[in-house]
Protein backbone atom coordinates (compact mmCIF):
# COMPACT_ATOMS: atom_id res chain seq x y z
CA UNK A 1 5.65 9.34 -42.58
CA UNK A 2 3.72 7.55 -39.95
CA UNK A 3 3.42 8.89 -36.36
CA UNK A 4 3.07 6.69 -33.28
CA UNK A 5 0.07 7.21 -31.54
CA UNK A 6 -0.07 7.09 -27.84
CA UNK A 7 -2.66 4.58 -26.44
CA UNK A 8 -4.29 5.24 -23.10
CA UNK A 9 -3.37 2.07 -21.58
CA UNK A 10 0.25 3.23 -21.92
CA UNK A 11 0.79 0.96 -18.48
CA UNK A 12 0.85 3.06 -15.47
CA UNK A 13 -2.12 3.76 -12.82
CA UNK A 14 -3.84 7.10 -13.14
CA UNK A 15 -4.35 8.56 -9.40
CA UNK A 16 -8.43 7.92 -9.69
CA UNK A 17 -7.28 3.94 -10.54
CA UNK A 18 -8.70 1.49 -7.26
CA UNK A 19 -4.79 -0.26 -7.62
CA UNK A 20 -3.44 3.05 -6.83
CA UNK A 21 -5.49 4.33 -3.84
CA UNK A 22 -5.25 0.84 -2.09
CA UNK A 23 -1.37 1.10 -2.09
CA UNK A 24 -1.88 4.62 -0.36
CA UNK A 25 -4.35 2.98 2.32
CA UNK A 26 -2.03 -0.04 3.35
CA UNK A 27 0.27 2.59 4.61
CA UNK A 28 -1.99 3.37 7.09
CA UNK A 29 -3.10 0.00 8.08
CA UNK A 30 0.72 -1.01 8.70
CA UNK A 31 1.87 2.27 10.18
CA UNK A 32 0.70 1.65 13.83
CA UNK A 33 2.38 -1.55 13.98
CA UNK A 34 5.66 -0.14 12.67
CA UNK A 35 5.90 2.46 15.51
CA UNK A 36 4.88 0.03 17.75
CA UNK A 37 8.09 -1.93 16.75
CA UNK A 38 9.87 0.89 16.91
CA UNK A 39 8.76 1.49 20.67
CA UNK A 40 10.33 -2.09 21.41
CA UNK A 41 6.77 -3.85 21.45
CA UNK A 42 7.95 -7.68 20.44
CA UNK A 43 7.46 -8.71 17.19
CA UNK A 44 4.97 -11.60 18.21
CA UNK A 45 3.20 -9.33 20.04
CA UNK A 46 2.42 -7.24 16.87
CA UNK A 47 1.64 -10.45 15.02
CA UNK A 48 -1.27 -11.84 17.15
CA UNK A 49 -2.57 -8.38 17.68
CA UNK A 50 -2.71 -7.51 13.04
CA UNK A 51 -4.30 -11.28 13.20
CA UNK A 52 -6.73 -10.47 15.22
CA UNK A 53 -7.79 -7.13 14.31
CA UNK A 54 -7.50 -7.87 10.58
């Protein structure tokens, strides 16, 4: 009988994985601009100001 042997690469990110920790930072890069919509601050607004600080 033959068992299946579990590869590695099975598909998912380990935590250490570059893919994985960027998804954590973006968080933080949109977060300011979500409370600021929150606030009321107009949508343009928050626009112009991710172009130019991005």
């Amino acid at each position: 009988m033959r068992r299946s042997v579990v590869h590695p690469d099975s598909g998912t990110l380990p935590a250490e994985s570059p893919a994985y920790s960027n998804f954590n930072t973006k968080g933080d890069d949109i977060m300011p601009y979500l409370i600021g919509w929150l606030l009321g601050v107009p949508l343009i607004v928050l626009i112009i100001l991710y172009l130019i600080f991005h």
